[in-house]
Protein backbone atom coordinates (compact mmCIF):
# COMPACT_ATOMS: atom_id res chain seq x y z
CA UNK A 1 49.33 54.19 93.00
CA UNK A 2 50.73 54.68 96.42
CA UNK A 3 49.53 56.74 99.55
CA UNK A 4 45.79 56.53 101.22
CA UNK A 5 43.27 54.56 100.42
CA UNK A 6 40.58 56.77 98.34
CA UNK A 7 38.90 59.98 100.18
CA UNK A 8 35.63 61.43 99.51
CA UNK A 9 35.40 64.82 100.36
CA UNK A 10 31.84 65.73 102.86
CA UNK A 11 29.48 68.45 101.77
CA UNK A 12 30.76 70.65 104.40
CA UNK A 13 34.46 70.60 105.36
CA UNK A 14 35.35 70.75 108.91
CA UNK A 15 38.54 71.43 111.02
CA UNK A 16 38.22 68.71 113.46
CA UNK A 17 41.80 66.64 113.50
CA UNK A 18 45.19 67.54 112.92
CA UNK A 19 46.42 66.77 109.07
CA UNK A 20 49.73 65.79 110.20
CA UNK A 21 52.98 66.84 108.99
CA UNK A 22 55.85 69.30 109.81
CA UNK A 23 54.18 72.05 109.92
CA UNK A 24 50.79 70.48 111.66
CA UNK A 25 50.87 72.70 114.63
CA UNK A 26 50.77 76.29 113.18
CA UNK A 27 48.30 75.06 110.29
CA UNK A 28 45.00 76.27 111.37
CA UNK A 29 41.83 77.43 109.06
CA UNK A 30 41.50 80.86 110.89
CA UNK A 31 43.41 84.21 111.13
CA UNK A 32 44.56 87.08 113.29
CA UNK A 33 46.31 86.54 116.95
CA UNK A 34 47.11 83.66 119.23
CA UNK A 35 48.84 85.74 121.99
CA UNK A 36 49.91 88.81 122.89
CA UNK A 37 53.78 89.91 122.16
CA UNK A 38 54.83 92.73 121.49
CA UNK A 39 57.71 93.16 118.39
CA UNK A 40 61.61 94.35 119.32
CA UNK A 41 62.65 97.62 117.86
CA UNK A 42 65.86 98.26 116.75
CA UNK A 43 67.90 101.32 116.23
CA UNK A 44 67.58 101.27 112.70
CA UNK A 45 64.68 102.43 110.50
CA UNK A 46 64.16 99.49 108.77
CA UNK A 47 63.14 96.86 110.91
CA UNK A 48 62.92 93.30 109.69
CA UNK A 49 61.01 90.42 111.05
CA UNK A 50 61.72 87.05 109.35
CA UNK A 51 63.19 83.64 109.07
CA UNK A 52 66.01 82.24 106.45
CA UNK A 53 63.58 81.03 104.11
CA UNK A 54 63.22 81.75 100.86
CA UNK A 55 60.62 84.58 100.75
CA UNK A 56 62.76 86.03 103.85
CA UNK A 57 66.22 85.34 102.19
CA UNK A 58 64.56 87.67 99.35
CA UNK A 59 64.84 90.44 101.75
CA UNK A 60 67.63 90.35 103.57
CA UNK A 61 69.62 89.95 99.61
CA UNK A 62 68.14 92.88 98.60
CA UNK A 63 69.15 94.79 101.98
CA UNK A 64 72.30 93.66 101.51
CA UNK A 65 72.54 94.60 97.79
CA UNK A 66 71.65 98.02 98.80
CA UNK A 67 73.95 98.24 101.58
CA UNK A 68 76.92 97.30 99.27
CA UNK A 69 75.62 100.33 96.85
CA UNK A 70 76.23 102.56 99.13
CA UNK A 71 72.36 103.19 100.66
CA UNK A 72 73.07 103.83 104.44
CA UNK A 73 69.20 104.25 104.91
CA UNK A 74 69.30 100.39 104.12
CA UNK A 75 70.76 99.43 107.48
CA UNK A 76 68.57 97.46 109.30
CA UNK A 77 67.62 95.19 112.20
CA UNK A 78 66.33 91.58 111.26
CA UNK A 79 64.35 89.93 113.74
CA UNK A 80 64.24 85.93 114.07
CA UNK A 81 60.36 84.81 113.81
CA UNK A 82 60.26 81.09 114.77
CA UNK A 83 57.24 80.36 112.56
CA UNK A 84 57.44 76.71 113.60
CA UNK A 85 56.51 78.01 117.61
CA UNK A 86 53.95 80.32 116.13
CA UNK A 87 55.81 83.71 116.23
CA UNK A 88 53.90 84.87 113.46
CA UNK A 89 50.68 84.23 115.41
CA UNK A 90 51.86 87.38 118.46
CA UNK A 91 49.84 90.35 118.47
CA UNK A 92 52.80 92.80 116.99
CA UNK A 93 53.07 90.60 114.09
CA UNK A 94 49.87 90.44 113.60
CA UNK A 95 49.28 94.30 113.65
CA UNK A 96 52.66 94.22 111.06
CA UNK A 97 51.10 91.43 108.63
CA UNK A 98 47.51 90.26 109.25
CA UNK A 99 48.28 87.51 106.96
CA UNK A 100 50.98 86.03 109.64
CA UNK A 101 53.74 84.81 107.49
CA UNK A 102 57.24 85.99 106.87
CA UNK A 103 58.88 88.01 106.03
CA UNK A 104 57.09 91.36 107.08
CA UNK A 105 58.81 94.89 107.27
CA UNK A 106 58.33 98.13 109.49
CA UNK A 107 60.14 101.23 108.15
CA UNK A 108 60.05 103.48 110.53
CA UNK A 109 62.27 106.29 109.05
CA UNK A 110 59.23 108.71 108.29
CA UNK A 111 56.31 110.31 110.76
CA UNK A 112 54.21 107.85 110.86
CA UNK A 113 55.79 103.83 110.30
CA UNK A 114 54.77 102.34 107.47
CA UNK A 115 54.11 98.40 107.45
CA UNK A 116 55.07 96.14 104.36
CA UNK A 117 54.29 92.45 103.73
CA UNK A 118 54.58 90.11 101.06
CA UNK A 119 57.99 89.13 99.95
CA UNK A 120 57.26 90.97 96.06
CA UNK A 121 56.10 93.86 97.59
CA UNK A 122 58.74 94.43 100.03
CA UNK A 123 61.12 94.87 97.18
CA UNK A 124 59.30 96.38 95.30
CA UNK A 125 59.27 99.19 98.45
CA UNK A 126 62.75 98.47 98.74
CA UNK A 127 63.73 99.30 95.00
CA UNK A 128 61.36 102.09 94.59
CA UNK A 129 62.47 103.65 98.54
CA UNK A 130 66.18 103.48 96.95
CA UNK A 131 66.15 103.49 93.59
CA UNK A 132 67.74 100.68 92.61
CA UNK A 133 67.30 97.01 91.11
CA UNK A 134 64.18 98.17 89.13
CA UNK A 135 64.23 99.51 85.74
CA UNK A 136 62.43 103.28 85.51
CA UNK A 137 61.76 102.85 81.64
CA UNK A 138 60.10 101.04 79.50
CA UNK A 139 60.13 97.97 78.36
CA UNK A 140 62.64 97.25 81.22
CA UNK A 141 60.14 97.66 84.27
CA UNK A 142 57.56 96.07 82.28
CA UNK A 143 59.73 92.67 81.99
CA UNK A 144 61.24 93.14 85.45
CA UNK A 145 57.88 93.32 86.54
CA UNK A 146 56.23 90.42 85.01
CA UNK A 147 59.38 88.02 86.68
CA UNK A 148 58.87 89.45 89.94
CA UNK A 149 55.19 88.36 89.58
CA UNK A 150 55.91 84.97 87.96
CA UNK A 151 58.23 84.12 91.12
CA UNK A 152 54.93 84.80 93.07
CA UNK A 153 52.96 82.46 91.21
CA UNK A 154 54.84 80.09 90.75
CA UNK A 155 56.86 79.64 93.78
CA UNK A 156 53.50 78.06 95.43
CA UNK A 157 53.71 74.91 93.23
CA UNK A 158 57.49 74.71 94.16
CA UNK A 159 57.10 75.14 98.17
CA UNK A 160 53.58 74.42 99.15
CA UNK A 161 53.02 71.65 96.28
CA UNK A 162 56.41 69.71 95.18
CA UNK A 163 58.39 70.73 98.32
CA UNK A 164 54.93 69.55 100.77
CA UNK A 165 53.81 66.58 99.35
CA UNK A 166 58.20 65.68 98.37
CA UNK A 167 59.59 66.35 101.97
CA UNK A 168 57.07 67.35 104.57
CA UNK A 169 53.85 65.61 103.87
CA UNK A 170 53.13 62.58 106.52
CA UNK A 171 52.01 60.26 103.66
CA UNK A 172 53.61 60.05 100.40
CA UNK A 173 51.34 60.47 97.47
CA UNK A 174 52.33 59.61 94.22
CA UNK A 175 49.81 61.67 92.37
CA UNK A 176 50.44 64.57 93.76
CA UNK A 177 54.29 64.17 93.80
CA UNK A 178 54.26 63.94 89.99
CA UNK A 179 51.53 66.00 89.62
CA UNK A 180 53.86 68.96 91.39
CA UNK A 181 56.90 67.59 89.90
CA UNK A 182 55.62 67.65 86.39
CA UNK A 183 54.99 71.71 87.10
CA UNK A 184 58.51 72.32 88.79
CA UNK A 185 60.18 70.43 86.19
CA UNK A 186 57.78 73.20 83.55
CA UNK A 187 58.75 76.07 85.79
CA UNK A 188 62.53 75.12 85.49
CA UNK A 189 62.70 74.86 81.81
CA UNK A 190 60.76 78.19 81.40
CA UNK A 191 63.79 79.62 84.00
CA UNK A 192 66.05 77.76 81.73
CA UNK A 193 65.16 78.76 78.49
CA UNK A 194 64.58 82.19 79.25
CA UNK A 195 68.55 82.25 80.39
CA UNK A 196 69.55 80.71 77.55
CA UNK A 197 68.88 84.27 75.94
CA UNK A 198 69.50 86.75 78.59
CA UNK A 199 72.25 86.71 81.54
CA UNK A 200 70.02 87.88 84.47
CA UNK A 201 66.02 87.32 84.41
CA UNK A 202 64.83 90.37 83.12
CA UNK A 203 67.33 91.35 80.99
CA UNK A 204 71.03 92.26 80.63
CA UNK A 205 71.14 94.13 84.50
CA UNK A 206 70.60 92.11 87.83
CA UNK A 207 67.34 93.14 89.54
CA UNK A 208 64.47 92.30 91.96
CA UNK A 209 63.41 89.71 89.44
CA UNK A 210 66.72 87.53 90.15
CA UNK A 211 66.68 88.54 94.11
CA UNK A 212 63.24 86.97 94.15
CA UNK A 213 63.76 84.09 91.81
CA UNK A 214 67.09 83.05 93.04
CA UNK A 215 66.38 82.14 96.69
CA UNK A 216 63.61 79.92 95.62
CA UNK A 217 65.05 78.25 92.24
CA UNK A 218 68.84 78.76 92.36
CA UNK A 219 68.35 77.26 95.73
CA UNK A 220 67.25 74.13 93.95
CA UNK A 221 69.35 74.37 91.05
CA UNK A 222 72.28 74.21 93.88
CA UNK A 223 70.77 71.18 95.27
CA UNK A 224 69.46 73.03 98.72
CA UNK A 225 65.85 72.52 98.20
CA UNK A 226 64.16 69.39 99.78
CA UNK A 227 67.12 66.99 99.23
CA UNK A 228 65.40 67.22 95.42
CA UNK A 229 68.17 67.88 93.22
CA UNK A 230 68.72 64.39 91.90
CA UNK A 231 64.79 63.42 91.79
CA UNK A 232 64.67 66.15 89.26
CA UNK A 233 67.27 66.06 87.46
CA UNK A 234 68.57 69.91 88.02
CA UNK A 235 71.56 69.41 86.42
CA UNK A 236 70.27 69.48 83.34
CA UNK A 237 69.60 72.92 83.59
CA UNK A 238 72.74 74.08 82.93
CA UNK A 239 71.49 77.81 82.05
CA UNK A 240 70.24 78.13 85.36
CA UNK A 241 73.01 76.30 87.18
CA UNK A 242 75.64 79.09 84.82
CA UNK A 243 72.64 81.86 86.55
CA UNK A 244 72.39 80.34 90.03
CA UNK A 245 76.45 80.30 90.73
CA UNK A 246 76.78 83.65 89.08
CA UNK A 247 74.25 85.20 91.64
CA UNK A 248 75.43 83.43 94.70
CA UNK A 249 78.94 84.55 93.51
CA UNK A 250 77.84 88.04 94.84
CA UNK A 251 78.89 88.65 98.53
CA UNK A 252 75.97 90.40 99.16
CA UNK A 253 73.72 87.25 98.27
CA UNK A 254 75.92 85.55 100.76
CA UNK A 255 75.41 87.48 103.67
CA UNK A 256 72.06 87.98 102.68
CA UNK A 257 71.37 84.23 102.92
CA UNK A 258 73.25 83.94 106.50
CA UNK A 259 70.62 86.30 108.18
CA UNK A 260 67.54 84.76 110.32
CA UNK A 261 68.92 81.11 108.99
CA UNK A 262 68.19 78.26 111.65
CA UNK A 263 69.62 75.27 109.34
CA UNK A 264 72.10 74.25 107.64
CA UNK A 265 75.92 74.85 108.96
CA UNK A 266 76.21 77.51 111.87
CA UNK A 267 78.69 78.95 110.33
CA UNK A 268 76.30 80.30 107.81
CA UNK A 269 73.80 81.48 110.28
CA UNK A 270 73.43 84.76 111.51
CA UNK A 271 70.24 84.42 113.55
CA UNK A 272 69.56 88.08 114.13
CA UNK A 273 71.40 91.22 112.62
CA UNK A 274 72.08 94.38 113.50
CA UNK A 275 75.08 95.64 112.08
CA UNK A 276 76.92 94.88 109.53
CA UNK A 277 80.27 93.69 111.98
CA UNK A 278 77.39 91.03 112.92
CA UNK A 279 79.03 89.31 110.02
CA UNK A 280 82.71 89.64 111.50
CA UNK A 281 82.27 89.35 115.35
CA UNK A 282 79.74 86.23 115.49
CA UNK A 283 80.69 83.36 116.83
CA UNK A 284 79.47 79.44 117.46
CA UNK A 285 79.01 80.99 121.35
CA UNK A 286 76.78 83.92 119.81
CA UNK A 287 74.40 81.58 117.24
CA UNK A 288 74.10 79.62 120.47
CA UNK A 289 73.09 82.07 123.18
CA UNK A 290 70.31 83.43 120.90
CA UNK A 291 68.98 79.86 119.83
């Protein structure tokens, strides 16, 4: 077995070294402010602060989606939160998600603003706000629900487990790759299987159990995810590669996936929006002056 030589955890863990990694500088085993900063407001009542991930791609798809409806009250402003120079650690943040982590929204269209964090429960918000991408009857919301939720349990062992210990981990471990693997290769047939039978995740009509689900797995199935694609073996899946090009077909899902993105070609980056001739008028010149 490769990786470090065998560790025996103390009675009492400790936080005294960095662990290393991408993401070493922002990891820390405490909560609540670094700094003070204060959070931009927009003109619009929704205000968004996130990053093109995929928990904040979830968001910015389903403002999108509800945009192209028709839902005017869905315009918004999306913030950029570098989470890798601790944006997420600012006071405003803070006061928006205690939790610090994206994405994290502020609608501000009533008396009083109303703060919602979490990824699930934003659309869930979102759907309920508008009335849209959630079922209102029985059995319908009952199986959208339970999705939604899956994507929220099981997204972990896809991002903090495989995708970690795959990609960002600073020592390659070969029991926990597999270990992860074997569960994202489980995940992916449950995804698979369940397609086989149905043409969106939760039934015959696209909801917030494919907006979630999508950024996350048909990012993988599409080969985006971790440079993992061949290690395991998504083309096999060909239900969810028939699901993943059929929701990234939708033009909505495309511009959705543009907003707060730092990687990947700049001509798919929008890094902050807000309007929707963001989408028309940017240019190389514009993604640069705001990186």
């Amino acid at each position: 077995m490769t990786g470090s030589a065998e560790y025996t955890p103390p009675k009492i863990w400790t936080w005294n070294k960095a662990n290393g990694g991408q993401f070493a500088n922002i990891n820390r085993p405490i909560a609540g402010p670094t700094h003070e900063k204060e959070l931009p407001v927009g003109r619009h009542p929704l205000q968004l602060y996130s990053l093109g991930t995929p928990n904040g791609v979830k968001v910015t798809i389903m403002l999108e989606e509800l945009l192209a409806l028709g839902h005017r009250g869905a315009e918004y402003d999306a913030w950029l939160i570098r989470i890798g120079d601790g944006d997420q650690f600012g006071s405003g943040f803070v006061e928006v998600n205690p939790n610090s982590k994206i994405p994290a929204l502020l609608d501000r269209s009533g008396l009083k603003p109303i703060r919602v964090f979490e990824s699930a429960s934003i659309l869930m918000y979102l759907a309920e706000k508008f009335g849209a991408f959630l079922p209102t009857e029985q059995p319908a919301r009952a199986e959208c629900l339970s999705w939604l939720f899956w994507q929220m349990g099981s997204a972990p062992y896809l991002g903090g487990g495989f995708g970690h210990f795959y990609a960002y981990a600073p020592t390659k471990i070969e029991y926990a790759i597999d270990r992860f693997a074997m569960e994202v290769k489980r995940e992916l047939d449950v995804l698979d299987r369940r397609l086989a039978e149905s043409e969106y995740i939760a039934g015959s009509e696209y909801t917030i159990a494919d907006i979630a689900i999508w950024p996350w797995y048909g990012g993988l199935a599409k080969g985006w995810q971790y440079g993992a694609g061949e290690f395991l073996r998504v083309q096999d899946y060909r239900n969810l590669q028939r699901w993943a090009e059929q929701i990234y077909s939708r033009p909505a899902v495309k511009r959705g996936r543009m907003v707060n993105r730092m990687s990947g070609d700049p001509s798919e980056q929008l890094r902050e929006r807000h309007d929707a001739s963001d989408f028309e008028t940017k240019t190389q010149d514009k993604i640069e002056a705001v990186g």
